[in-house]
C-alpha atoms as a PDB file:
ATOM      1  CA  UNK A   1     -50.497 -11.939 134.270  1.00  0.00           C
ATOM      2  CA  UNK A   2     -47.700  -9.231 134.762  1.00  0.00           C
ATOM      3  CA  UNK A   3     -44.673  -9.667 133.058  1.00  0.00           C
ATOM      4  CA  UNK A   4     -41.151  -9.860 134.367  1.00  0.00           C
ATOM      5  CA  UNK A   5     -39.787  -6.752 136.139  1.00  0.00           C
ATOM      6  CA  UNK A   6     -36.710  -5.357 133.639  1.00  0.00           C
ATOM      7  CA  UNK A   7     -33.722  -4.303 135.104  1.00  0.00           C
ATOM      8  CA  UNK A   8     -32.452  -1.087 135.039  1.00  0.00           C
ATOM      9  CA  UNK A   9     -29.169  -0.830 132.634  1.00  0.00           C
ATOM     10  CA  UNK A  10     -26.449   0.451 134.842  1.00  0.00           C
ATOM     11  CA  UNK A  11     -25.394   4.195 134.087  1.00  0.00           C
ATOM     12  CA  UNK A  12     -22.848   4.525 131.260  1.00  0.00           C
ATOM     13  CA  UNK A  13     -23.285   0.899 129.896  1.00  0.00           C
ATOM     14  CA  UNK A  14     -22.888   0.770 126.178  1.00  0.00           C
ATOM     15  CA  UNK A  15     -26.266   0.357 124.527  1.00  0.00           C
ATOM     16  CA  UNK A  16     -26.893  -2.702 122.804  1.00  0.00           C
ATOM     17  CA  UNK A  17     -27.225  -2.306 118.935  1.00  0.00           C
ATOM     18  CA  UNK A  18     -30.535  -3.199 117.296  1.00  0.00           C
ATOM     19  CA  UNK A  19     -30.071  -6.361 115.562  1.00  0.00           C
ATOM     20  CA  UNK A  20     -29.096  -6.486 112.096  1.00  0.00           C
ATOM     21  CA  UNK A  21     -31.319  -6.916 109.289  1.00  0.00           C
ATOM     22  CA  UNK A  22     -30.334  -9.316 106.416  1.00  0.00           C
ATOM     23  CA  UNK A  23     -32.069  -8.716 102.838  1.00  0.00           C
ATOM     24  CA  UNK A  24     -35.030 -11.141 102.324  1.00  0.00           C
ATOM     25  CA  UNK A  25     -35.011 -13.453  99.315  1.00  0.00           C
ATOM     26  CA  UNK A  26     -37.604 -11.289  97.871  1.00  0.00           C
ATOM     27  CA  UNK A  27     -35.341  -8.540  98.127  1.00  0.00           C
ATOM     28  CA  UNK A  28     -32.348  -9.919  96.596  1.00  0.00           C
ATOM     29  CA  UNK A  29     -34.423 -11.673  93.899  1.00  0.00           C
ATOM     30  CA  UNK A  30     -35.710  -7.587  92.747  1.00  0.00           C
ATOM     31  CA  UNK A  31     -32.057  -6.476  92.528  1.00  0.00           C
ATOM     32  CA  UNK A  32     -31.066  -9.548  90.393  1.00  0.00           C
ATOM     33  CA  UNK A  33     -33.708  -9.095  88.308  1.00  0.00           C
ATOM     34  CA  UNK A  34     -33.007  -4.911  88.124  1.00  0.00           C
ATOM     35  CA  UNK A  35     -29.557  -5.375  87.467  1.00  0.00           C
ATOM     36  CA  UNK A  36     -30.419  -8.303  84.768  1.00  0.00           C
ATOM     37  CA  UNK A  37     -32.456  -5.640  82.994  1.00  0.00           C
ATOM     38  CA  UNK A  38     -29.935  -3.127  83.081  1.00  0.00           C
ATOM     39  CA  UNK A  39     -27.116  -5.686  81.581  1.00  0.00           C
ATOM     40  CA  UNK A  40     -30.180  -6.308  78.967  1.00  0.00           C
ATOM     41  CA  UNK A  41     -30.420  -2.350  78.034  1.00  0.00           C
ATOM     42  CA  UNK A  42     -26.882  -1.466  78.252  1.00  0.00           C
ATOM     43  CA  UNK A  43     -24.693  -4.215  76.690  1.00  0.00           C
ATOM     44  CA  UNK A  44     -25.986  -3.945  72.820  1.00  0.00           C
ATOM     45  CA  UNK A  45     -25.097  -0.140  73.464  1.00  0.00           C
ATOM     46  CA  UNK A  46     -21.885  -1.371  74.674  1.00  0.00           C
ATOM     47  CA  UNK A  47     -21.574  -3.402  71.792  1.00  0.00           C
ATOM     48  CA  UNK A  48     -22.609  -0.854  68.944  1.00  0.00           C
ATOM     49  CA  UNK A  49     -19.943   1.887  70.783  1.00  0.00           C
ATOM     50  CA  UNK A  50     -17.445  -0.838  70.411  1.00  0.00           C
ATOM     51  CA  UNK A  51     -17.982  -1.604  66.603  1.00  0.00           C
ATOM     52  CA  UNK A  52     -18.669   1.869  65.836  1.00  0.00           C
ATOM     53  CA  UNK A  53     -15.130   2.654  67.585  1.00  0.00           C
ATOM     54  CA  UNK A  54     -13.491   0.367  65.167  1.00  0.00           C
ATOM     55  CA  UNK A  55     -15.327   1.205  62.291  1.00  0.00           C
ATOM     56  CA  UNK A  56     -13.731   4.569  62.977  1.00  0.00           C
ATOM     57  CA  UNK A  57     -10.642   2.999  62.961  1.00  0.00           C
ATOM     58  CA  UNK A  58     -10.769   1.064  59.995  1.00  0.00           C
ATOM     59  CA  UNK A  59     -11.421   4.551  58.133  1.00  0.00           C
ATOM     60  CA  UNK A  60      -8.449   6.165  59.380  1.00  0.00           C
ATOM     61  CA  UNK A  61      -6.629   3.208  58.302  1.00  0.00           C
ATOM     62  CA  UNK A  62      -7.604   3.754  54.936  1.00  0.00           C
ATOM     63  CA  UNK A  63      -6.946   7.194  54.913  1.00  0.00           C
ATOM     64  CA  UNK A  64      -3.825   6.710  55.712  1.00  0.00           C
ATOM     65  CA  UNK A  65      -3.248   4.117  53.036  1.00  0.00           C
ATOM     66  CA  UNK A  66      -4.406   6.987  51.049  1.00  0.00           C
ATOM     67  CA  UNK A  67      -1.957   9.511  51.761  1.00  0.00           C
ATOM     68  CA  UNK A  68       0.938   7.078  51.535  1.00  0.00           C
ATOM     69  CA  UNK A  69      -0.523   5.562  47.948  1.00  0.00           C
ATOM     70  CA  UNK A  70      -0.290   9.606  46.741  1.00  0.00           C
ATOM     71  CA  UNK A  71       2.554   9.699  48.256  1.00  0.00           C
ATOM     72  CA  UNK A  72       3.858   6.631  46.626  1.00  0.00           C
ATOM     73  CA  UNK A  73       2.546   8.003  43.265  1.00  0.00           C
ATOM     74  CA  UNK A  74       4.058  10.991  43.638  1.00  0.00           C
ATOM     75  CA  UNK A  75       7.516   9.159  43.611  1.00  0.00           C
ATOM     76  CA  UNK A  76       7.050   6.758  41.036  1.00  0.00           C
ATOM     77  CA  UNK A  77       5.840   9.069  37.957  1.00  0.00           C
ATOM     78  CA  UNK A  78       2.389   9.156  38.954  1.00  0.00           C
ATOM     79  CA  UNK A  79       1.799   5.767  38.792  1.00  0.00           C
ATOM     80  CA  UNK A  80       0.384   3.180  41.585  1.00  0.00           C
ATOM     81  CA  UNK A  81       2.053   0.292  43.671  1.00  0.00           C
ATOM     82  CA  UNK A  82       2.015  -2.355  41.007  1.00  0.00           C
ATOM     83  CA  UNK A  83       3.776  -5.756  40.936  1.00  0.00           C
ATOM     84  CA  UNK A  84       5.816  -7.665  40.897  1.00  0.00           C
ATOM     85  CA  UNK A  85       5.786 -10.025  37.566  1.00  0.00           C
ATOM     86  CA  UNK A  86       3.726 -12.719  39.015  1.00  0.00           C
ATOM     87  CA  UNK A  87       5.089 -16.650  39.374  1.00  0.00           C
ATOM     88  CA  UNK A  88       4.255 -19.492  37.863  1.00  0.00           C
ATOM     89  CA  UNK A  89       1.242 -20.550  39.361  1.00  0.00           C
ATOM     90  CA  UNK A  90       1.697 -24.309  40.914  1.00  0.00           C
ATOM     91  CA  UNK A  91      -0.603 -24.192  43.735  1.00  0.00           C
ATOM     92  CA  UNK A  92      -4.590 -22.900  45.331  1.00  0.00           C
ATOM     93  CA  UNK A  93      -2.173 -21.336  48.426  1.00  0.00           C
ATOM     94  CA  UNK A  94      -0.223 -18.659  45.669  1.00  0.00           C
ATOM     95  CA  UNK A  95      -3.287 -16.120  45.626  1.00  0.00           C
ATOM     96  CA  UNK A  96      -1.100 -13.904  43.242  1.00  0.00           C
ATOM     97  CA  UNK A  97      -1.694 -16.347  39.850  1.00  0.00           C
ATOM     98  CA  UNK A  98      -1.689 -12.918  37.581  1.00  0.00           C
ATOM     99  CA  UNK A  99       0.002  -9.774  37.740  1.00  0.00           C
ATOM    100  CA  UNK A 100      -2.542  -6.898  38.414  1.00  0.00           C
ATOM    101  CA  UNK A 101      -4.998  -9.255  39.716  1.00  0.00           C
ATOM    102  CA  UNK A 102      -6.801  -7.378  43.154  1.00  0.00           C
ATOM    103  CA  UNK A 103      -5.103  -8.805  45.732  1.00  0.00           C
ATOM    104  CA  UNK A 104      -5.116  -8.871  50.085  1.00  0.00           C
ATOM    105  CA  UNK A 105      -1.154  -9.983  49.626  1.00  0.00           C
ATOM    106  CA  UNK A 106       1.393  -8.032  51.103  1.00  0.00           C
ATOM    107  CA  UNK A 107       4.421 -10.549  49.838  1.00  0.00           C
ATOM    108  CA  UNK A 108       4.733 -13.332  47.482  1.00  0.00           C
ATOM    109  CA  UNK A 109       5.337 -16.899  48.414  1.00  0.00           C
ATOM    110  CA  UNK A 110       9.252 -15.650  47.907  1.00  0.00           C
ATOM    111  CA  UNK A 111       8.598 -13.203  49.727  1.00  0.00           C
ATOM    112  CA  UNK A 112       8.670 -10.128  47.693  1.00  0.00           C
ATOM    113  CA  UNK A 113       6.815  -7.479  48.527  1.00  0.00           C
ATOM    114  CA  UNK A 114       3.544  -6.908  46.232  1.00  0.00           C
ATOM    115  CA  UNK A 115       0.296  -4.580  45.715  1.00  0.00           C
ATOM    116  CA  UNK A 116       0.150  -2.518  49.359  1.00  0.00           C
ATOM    117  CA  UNK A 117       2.978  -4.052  50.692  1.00  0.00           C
ATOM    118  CA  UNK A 118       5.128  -2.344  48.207  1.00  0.00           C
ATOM    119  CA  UNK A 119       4.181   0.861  50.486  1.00  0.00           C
ATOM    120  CA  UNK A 120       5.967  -1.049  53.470  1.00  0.00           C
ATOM    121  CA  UNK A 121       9.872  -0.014  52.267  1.00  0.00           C
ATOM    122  CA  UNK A 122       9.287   3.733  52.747  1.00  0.00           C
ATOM    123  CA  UNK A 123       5.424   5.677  52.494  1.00  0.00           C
ATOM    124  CA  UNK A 124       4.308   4.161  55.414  1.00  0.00           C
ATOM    125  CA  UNK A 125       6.971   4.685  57.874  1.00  0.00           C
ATOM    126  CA  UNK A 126       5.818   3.256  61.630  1.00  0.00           C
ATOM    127  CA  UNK A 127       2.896   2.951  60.651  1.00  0.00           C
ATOM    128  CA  UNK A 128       2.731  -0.710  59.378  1.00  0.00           C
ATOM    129  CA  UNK A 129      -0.304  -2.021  61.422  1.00  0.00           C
ATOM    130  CA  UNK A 130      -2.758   0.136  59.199  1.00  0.00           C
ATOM    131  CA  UNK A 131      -2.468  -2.587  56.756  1.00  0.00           C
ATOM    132  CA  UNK A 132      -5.226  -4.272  59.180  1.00  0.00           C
ATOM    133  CA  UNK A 133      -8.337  -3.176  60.214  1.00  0.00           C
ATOM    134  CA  UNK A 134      -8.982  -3.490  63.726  1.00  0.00           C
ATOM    135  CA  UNK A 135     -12.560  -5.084  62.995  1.00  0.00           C
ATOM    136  CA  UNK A 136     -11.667  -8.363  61.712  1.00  0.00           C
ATOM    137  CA  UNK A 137     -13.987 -11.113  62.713  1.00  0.00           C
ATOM    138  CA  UNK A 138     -11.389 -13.581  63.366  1.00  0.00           C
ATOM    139  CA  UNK A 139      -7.582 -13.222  65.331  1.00  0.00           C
ATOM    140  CA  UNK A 140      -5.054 -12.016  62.944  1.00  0.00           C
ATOM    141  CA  UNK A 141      -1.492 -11.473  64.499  1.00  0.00           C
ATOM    142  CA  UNK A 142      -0.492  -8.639  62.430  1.00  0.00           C
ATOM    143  CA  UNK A 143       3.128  -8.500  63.594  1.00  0.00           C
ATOM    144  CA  UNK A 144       3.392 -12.128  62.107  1.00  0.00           C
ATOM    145  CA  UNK A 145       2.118 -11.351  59.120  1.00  0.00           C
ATOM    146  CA  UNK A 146       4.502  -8.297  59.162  1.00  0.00           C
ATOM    147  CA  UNK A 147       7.380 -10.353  60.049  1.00  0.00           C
ATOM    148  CA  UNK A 148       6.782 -12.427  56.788  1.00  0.00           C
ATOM    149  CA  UNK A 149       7.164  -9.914  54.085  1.00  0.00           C
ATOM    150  CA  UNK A 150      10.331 -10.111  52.655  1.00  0.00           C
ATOM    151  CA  UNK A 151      10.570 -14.210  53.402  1.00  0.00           C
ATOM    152  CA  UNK A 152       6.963 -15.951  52.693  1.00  0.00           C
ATOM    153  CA  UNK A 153       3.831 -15.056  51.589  1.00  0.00           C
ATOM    154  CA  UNK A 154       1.748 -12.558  53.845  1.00  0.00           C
ATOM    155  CA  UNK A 155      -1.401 -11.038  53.888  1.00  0.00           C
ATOM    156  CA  UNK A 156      -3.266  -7.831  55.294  1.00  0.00           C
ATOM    157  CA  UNK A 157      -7.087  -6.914  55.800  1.00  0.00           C
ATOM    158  CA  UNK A 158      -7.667  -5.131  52.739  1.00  0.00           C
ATOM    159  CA  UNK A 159      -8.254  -6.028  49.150  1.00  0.00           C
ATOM    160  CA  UNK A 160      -6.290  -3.604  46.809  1.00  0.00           C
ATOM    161  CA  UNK A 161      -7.133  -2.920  43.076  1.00  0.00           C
ATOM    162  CA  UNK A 162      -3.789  -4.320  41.680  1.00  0.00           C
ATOM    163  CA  UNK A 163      -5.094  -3.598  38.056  1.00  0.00           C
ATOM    164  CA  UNK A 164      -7.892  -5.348  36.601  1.00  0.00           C
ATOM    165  CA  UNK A 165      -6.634  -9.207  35.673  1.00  0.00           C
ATOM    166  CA  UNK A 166      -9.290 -12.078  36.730  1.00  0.00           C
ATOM    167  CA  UNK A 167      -7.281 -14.798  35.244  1.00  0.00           C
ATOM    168  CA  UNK A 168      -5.341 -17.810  37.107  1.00  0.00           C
ATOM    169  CA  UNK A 169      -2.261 -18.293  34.846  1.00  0.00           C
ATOM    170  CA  UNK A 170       0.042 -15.284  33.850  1.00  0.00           C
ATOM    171  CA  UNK A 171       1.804 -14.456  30.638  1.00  0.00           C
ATOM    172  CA  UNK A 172       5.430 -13.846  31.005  1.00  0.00           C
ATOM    173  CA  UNK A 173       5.201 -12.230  27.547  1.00  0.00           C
ATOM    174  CA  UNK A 174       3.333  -9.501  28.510  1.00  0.00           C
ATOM    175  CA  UNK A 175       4.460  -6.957  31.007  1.00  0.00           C
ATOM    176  CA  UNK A 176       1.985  -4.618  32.045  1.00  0.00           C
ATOM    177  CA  UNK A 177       2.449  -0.970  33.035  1.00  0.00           C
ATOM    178  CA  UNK A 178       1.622   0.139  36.512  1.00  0.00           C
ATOM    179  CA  UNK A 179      -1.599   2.025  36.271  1.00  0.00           C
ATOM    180  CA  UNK A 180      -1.078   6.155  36.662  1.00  0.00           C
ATOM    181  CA  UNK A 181      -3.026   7.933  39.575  1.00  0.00           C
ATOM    182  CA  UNK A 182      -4.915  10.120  37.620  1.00  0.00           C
ATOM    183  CA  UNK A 183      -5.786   7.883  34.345  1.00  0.00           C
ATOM    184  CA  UNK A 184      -7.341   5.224  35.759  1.00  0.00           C
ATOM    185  CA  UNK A 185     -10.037   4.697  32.674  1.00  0.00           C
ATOM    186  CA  UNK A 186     -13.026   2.339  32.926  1.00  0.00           C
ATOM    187  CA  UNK A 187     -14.271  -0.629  34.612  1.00  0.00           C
ATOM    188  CA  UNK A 188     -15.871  -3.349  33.086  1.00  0.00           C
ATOM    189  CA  UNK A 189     -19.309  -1.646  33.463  1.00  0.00           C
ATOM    190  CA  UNK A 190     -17.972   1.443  31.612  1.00  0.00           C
ATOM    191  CA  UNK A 191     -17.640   3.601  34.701  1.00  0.00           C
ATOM    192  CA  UNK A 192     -14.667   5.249  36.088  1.00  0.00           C
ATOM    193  CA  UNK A 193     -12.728   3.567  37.975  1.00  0.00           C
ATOM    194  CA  UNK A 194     -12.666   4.982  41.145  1.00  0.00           C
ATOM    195  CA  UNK A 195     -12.508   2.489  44.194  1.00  0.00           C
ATOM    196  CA  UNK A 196      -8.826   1.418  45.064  1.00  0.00           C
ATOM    197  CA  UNK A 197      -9.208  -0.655  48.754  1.00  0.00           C
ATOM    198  CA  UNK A 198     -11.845  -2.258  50.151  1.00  0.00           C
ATOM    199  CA  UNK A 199     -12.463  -4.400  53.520  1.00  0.00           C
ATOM    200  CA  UNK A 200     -12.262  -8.260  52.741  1.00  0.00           C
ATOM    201  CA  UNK A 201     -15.695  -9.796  53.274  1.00  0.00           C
ATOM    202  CA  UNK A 202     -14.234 -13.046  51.962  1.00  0.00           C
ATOM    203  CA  UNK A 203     -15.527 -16.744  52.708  1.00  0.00           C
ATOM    204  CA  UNK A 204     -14.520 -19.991  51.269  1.00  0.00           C
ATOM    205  CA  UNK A 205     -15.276 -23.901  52.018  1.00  0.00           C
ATOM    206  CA  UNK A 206     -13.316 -25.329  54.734  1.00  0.00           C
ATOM    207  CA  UNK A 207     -11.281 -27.673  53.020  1.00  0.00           C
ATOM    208  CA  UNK A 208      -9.159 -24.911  51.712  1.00  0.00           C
ATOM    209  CA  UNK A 209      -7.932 -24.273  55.052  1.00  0.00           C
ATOM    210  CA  UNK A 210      -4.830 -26.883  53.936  1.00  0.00           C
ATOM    211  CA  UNK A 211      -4.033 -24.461  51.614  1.00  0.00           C
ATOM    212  CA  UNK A 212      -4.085 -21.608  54.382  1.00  0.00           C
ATOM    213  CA  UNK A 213      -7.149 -19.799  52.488  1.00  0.00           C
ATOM    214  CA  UNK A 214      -9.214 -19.182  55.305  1.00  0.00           C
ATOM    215  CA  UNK A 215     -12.625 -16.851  55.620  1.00  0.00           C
ATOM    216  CA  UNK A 216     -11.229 -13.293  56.536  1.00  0.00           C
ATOM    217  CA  UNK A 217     -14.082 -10.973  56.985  1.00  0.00           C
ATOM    218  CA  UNK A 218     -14.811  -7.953  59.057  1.00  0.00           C
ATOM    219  CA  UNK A 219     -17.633  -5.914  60.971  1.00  0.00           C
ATOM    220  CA  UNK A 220     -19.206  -8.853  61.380  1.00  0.00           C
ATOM    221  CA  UNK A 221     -19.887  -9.034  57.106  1.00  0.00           C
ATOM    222  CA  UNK A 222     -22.424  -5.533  57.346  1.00  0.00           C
ATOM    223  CA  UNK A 223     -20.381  -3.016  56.425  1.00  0.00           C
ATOM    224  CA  UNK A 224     -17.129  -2.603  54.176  1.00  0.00           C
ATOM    225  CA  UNK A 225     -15.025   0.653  53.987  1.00  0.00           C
ATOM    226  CA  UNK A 226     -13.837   2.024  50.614  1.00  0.00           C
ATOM    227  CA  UNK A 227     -10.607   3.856  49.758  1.00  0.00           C
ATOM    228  CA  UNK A 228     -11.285   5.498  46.625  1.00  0.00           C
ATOM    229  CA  UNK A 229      -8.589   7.499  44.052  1.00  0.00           C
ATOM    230  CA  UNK A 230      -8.820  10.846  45.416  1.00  0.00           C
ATOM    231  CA  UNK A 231      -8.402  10.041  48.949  1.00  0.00           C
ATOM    232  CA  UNK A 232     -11.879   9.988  50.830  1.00  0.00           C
ATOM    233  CA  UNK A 233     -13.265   6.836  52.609  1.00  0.00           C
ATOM    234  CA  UNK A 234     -16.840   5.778  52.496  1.00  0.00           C
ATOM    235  CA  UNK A 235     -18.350   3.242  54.332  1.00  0.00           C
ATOM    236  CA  UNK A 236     -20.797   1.216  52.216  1.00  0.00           C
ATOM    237  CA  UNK A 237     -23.545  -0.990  53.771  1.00  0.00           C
ATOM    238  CA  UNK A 238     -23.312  -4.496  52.803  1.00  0.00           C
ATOM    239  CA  UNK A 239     -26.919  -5.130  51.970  1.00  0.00           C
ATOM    240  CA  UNK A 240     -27.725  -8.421  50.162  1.00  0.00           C
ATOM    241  CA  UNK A 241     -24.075  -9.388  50.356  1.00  0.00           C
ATOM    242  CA  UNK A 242     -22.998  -6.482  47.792  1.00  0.00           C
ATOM    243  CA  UNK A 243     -19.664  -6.755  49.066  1.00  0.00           C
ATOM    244  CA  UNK A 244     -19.243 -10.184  50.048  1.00  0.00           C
ATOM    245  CA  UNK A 245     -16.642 -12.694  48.023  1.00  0.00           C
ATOM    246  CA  UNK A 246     -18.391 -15.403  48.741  1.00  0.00           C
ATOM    247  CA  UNK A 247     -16.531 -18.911  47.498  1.00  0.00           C
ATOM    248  CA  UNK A 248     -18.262 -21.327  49.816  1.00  0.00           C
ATOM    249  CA  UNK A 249     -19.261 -23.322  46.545  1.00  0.00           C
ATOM    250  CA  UNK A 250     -16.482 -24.866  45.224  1.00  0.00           C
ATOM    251  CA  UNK A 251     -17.719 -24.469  41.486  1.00  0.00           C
ATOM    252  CA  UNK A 252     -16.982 -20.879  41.941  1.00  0.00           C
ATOM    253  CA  UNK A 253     -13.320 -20.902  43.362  1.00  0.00           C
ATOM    254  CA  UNK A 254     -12.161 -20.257  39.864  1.00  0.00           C
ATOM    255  CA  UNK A 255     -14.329 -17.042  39.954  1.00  0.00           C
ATOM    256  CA  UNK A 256     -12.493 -15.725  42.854  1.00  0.00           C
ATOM    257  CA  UNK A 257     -10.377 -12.282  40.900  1.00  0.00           C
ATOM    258  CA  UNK A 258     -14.168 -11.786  38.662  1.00  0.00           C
ATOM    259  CA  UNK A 259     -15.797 -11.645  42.535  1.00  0.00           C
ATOM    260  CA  UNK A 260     -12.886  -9.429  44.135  1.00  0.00           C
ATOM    261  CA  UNK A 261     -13.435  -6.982  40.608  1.00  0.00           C
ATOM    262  CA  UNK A 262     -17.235  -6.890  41.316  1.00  0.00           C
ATOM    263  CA  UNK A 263     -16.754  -5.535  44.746  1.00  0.00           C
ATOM    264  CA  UNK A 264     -14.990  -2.681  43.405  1.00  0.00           C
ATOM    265  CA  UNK A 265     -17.258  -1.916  40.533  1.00  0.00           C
ATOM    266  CA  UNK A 266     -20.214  -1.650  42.863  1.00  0.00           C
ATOM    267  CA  UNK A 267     -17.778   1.033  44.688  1.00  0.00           C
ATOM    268  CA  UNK A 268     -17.355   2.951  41.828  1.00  0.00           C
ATOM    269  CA  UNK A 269     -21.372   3.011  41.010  1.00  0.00           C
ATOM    270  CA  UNK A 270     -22.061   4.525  44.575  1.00  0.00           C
ATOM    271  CA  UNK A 271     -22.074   7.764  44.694  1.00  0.00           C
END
């Protein structure tokens, strides 16, 4: 049977576009399924740039701390940033019981500046915000904290060898001398001292939370950078929890300085 004639398309008509092909399911189901993969491969890379980036960071943080604690030295007869005499101790939220006890405080409950916030009134200039590191594992406003110092008690990222004083009551009797730079003697171990600041890796049971002592721990608790004496950083791996405070039980709350110390003195064994 013969078809139907076709008729001639009249001279200079447009032609007629072929019609347009959509994707199949098939189709769009392979793309999905490539670009899943791709998200897959690419996002932990993202991820380790990003921590890596503020690892980096972190370091030049402490560096800076660094220069600014010689610095601070170099005005104050050699010695450290030390003090002040510490209050009477009438409450879990004072985390400054003892003078030269290691310390994340910036200010006192009064307010007075203490330990690395003493750096604050003129060795770190505009350059406040190195007080925290940018890899802490939970929101810290530092300009709040910031804002405190000088009226309330306030707190930055790192922990800072105030001395070497684990207990929870001071003595008013005794004043002790602000360590020198260069005669730092022994740790309890019998090695040099040699560790100043260290990344808080701290966590504690929930309950204290009334008492505003909250977990404050950073790069995700496997790594903690170290500001030692003569000015270099290190980052130290944080196998088996080597430089974790950890206070979860509350049997060893009253352990808390002892813990902070041993963080250090595993600083000063690495080479």
């Amino acid at each position: 049977m013969r078809g139907e004639p076709s008729i001639p398309r009249p001279e200079g008509a447009p032609r007629r576009p072929p019609p347009a092909r959509g994707f199949t399911l098939t189709e769009l189901l392979v793309v999905i399924a490539i670009v899943a993969l791709l998200a897959t491969l690419l996002l932990p890379a993202l991820a380790a740039a990003k921590d890596s980036g503020r690892r980096a960071a972190c370091v030049s943080n402490l560096r800076q701390l660094g220069i600014a604690i010689h610095a601070y030295a170099g005005d104050h007869d050699g010695r450290l940033p030390f003090g002040p005499q510490a209050p009477p101790f009438t409450s879990p939220a004072s985390f400054y019981p003892a003078t030269g006890s290691p310390t994340s405080l910036l200010s006192l409950q009064r307010g007075d500046p203490v330990a690395l916030g003493l750096l604050l009134a003129g060795h770190l200039g505009e350059q406040r915000r190195v007080l925290f590191c940018p890899g802490a594992d939970q929101p810290v406003n530092a300009a709040a904290e910031l804002a405190k110092v000088g009226t309330a008690q306030a707190q930055g990222s790192y922990y800072y060898r105030h001395g070497g004083s684990t207990r929870l009551f001071d003595d008013p009797a005794e004043v002790l001398p602000a360590p020198r730079l260069d005669q730092l003697g022994q740790n309890r171990l019998g090695l040099p001292v040699r560790a100043l600041v260290a990344d808080t890796i701290f966590l504690c049971p929930p309950d204290l939370a009334a008492f505003n002592v909250l977990p404050r721990t950073h790069h995700r608790q496997r790594r903690a950078n170290i500001l030692y004496a003569d000015g270099h950083v290190e980052t130290r791996a944080n196998r088996e929890a080597a430089y974790t405070v950890d206070l979860r039980d509350h049997a060893e709350i009253r352990a808390a300085f002892d813990k902070i110390l041993r963080v250090f003195e595993r600083a000063d064994a690495e080479p």
